[in-house]
Protein backbone atom coordinates (compact mmCIF):
# COMPACT_ATOMS: atom_id res chain seq x y z
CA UNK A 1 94.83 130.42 100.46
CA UNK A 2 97.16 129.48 97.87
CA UNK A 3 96.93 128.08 94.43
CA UNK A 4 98.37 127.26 91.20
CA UNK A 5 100.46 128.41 89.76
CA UNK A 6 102.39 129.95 92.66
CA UNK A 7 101.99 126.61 94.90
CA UNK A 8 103.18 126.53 98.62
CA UNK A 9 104.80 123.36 100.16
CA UNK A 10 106.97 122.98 103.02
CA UNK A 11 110.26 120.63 101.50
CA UNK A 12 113.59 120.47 101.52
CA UNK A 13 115.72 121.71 98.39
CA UNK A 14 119.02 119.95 97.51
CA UNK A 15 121.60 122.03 96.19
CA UNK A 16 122.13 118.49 93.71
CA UNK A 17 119.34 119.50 91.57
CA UNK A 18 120.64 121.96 88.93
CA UNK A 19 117.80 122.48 86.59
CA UNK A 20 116.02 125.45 88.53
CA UNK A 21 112.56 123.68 87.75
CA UNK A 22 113.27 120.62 89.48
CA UNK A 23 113.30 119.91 93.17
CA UNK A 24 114.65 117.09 95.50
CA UNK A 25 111.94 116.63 98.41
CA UNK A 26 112.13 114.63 100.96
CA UNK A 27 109.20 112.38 101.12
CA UNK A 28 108.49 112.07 104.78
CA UNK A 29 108.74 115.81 105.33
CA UNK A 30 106.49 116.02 102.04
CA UNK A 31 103.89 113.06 103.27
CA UNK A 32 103.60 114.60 107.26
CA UNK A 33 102.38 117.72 105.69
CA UNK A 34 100.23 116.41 103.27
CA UNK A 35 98.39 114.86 106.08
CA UNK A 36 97.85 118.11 107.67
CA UNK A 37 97.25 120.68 105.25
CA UNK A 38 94.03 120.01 103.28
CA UNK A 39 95.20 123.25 100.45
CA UNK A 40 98.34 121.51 100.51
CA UNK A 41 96.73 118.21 99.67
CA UNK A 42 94.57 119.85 96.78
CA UNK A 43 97.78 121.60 95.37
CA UNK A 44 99.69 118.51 95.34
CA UNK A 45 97.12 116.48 93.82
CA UNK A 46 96.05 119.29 91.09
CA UNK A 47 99.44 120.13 89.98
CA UNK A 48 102.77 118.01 90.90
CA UNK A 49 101.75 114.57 92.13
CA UNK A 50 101.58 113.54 88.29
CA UNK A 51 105.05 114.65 87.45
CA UNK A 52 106.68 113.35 90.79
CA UNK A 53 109.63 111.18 89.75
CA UNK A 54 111.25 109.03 92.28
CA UNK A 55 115.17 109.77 92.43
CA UNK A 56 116.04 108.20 95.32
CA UNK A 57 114.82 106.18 98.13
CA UNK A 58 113.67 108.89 100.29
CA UNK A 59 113.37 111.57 97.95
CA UNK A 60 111.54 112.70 95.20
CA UNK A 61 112.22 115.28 92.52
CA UNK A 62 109.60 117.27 91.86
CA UNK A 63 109.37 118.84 87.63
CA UNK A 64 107.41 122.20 88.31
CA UNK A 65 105.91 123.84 84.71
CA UNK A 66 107.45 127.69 83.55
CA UNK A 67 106.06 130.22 86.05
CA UNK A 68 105.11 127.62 88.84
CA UNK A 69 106.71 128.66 92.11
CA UNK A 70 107.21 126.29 94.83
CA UNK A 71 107.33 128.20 98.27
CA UNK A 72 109.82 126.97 100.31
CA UNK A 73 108.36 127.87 104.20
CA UNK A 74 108.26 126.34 107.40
């Protein structure tokens, strides 16, 4: 089970987001797994859906705080 502050979420990165804390995730990739994975759901809720800012239409970037990991995994 994983938790805060190393948090696991399957997204895609784009290489246009240069700060290392921030990532571009696509929303629909971000939404079909929130409606699977209940952890995922808590995660989300608990830590990033507050600091979600919307960058473009189908993406989000995503501000993680020092020392939170987002895990990348399919």
């Amino acid at each position: 089970m994983c938790g805060a502050p190393a948090l696991e979420a399957l997204a895609f990165t784009s290489a246009k987001c240069m700060d290392k804390r921030v990532l571009c995730v696509d929303r629909a990739v971000l939404w079909g797994h929130l409606k699977k994975t209940d952890i995922l759901v808590y995660n989300l809720s608990e830590e990033i859906v507050n600091t979600m800012v919307e960058c473009r239409a189908s993406t989000w970037q995503i501000r993680l705080n020092p020392g939170e990991v987002l895990i990348l995994t399919d």
